[in-house]
Protein backbone atom coordinates (compact mmCIF):
# COMPACT_ATOMS: atom_id res chain seq x y z
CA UNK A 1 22.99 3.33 3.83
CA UNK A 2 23.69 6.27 1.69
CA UNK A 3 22.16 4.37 -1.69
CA UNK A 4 20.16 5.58 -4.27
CA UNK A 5 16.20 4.63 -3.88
CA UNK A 6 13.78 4.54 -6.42
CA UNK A 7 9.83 4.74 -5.37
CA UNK A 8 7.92 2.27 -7.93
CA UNK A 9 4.68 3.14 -9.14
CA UNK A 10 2.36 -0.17 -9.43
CA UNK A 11 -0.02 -0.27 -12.62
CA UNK A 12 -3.63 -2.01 -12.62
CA UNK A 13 -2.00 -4.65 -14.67
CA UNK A 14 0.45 -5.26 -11.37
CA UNK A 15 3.42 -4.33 -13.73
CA UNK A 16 6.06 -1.30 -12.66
CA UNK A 17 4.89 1.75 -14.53
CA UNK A 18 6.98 2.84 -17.78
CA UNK A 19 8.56 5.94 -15.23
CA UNK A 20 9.74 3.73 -12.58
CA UNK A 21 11.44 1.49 -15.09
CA UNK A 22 12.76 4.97 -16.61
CA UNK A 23 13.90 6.03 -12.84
CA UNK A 24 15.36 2.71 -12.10
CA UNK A 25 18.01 2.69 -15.46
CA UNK A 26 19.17 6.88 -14.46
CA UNK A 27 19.29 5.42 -10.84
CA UNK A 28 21.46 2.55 -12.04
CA UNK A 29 24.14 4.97 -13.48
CA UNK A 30 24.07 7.80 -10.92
CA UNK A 31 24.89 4.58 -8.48
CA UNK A 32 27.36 3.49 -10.64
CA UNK A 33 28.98 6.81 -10.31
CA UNK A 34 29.02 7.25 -6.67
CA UNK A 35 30.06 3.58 -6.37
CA UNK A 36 26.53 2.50 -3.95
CA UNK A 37 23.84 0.41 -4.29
CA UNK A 38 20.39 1.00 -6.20
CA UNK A 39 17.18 0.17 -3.82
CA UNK A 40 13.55 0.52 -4.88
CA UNK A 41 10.20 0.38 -3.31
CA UNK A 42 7.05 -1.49 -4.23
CA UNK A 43 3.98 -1.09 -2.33
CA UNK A 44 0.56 -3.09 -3.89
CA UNK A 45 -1.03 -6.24 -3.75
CA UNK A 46 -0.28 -8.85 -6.03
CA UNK A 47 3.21 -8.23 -6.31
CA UNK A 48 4.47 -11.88 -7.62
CA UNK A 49 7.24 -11.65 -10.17
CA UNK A 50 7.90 -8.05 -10.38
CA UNK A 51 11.43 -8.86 -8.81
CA UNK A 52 12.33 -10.15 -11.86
CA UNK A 53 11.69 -7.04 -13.74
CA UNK A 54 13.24 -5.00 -11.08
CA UNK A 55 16.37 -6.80 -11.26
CA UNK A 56 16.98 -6.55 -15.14
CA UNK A 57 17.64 -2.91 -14.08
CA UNK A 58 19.88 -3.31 -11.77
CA UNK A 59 18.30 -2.93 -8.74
CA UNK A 60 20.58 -4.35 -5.73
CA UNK A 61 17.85 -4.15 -3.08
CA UNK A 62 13.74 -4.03 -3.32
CA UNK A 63 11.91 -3.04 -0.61
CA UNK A 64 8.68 -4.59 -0.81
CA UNK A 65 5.06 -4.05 0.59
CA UNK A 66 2.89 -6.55 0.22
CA UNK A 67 -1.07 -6.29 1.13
CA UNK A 68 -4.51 -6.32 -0.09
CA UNK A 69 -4.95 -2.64 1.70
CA UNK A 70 -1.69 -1.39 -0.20
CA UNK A 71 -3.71 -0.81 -3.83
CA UNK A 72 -4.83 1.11 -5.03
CA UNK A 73 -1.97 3.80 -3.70
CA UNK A 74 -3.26 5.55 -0.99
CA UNK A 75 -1.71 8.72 0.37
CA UNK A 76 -1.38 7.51 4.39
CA UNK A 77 -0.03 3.86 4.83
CA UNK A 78 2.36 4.62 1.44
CA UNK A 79 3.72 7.30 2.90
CA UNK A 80 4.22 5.72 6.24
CA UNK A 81 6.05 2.70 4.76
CA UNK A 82 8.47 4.73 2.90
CA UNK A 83 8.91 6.77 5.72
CA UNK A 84 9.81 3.90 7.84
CA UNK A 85 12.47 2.54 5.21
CA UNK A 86 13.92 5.76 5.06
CA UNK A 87 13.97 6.69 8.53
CA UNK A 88 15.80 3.06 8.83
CA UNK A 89 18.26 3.13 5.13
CA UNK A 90 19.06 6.61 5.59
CA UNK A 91 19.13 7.16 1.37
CA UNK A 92 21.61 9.33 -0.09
CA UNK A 93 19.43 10.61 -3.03
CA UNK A 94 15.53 9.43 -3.61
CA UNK A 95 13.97 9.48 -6.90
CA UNK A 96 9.80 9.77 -8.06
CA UNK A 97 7.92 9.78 -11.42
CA UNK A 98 6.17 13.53 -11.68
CA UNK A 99 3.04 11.83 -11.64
CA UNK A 100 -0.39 12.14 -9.65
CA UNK A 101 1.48 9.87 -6.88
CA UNK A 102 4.46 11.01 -7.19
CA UNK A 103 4.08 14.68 -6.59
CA UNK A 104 1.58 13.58 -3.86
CA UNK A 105 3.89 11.33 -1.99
CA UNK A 106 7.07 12.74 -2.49
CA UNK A 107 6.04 16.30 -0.83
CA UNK A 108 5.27 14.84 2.19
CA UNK A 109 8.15 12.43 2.31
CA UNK A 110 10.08 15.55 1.96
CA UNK A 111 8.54 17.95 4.53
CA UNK A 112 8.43 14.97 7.06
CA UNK A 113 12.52 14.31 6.49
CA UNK A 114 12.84 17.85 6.27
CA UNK A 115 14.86 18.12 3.03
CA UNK A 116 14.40 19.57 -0.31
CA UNK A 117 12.60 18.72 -3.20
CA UNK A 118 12.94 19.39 -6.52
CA UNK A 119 10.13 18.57 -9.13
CA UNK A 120 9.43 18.00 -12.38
CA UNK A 121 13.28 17.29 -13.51
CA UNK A 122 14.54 16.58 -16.86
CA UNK A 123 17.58 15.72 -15.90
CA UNK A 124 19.83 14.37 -13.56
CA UNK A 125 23.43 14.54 -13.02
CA UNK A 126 25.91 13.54 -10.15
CA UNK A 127 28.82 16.63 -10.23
CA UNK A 128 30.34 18.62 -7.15
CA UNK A 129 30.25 22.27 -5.88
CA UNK A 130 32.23 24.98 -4.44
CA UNK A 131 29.99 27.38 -2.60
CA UNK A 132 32.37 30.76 -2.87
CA UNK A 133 30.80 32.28 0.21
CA UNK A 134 31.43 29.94 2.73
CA UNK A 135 34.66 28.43 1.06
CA UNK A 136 32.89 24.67 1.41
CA UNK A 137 33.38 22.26 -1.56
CA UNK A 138 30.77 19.66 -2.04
CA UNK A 139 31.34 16.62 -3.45
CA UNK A 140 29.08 14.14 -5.20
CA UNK A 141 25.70 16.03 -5.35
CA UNK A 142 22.64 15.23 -7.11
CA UNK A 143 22.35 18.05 -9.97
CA UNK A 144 18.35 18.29 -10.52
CA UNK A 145 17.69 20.08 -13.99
CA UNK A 146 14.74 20.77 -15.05
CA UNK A 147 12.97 23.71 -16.67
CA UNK A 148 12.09 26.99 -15.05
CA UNK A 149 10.11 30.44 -16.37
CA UNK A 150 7.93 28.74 -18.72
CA UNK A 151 10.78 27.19 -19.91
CA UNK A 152 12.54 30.03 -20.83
CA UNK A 153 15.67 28.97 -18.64
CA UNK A 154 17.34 25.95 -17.72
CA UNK A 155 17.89 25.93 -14.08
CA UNK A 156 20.25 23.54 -12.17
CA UNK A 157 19.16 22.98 -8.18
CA UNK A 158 21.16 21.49 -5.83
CA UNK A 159 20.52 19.97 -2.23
CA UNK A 160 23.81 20.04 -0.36
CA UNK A 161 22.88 20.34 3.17
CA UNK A 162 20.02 17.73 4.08
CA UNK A 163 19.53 13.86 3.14
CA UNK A 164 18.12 12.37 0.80
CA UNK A 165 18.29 14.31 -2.12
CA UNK A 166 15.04 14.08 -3.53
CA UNK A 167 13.36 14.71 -7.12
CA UNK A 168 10.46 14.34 -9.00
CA UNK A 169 11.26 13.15 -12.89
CA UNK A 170 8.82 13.48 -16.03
CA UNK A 171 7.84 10.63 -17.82
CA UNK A 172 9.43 9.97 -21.05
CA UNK A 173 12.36 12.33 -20.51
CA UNK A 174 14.90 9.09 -19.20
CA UNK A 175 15.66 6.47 -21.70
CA UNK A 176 14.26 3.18 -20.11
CA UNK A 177 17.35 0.40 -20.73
CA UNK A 178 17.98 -3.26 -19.16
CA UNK A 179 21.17 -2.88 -17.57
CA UNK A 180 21.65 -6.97 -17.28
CA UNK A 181 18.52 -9.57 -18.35
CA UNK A 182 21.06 -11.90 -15.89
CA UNK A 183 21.21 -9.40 -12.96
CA UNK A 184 20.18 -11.04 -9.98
CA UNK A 185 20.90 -7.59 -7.34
């Protein structure tokens, strides 16, 4: 409950895709700083071993979907599954590459949990906020950076109201790093 989930993208060569891997080491230390677990998903076929890959990053929990039917990624049952662990986990923030199924699943997960999303982030950043108006401090919220205007501005979004806090995150733009080749989650 309230942990960080990570939405792994399968390749053809039943490996987790370079962005994932990239999501998975920012998810490790954004859960580090909130003190709460780091979850992913993995939906394919053929899954066997990619635990063990998962868990050098410090996953804590995997979530996995396992079925002939599951790959190639299709829009329908995908989103249904993660919908289901959601609905069940109740994530504090949820994290997806900006890629073709990434900004396809990730808007729906979105609009069906009726929270925001932000895409196409560059960064991400766990800080609080004081909304002046309403005199109501927020602590621990996602910061999603990314670019805005053509990239003429930097703008910081924030999701304060509704759960999970979700983003979309370019590929190449985290550093991908083992957090322990011994951690077992």
């Amino acid at each position: 409950m309230n942990n960080i989930f990570v939405y792994c993208e399968v390749t053809d060569d039943k490996t987790i895709a370079d962005v994932s891997l990239e999501l998975l080491s920012k998810g490790r230390k954004l859960a580090n700083d909130l003190g709460v677990k780091l979850e992913s998903i993995v939906i394919g076929n053929e899954l066997a071993g990619v635990e063990k890959e998962l868990y050098t990053y410090g996953v804590d929990v995997i979530h996995m979907a396992e079925d002939d039917r599951l790959y190639p990624y299709t829009t329908l049952p995908h989103t249904a599954l993660v919908l289901n662990i959601f609905n069940a986990e109740k994530p504090e923030i949820a994290l997806f590459g900006a890629t073709s199924i990434g900004r396809d699943i990730a808007p729906r997960i979105a609009s069906a949990m009726r929270c925001g999303l932000t895409a196409d982030c560059t960064s991400l950043e766990i800080g609080d906020h004081f909304e002046n108006k309403t005199q109501t401090e927020y602590k621990n919220l996602l910061y999603q950076i990314r670019p805005a205007f053509g990239g003429n501005i930097i703008a910081t979004i924030i999701n304060p109201e509704t759960r999970p806090q979700m983003a979309t995150v370019r590929e190449g733009v985290m550093k991908k790093e083992i957090y322990d080749a011994k951690f077992k989650g």
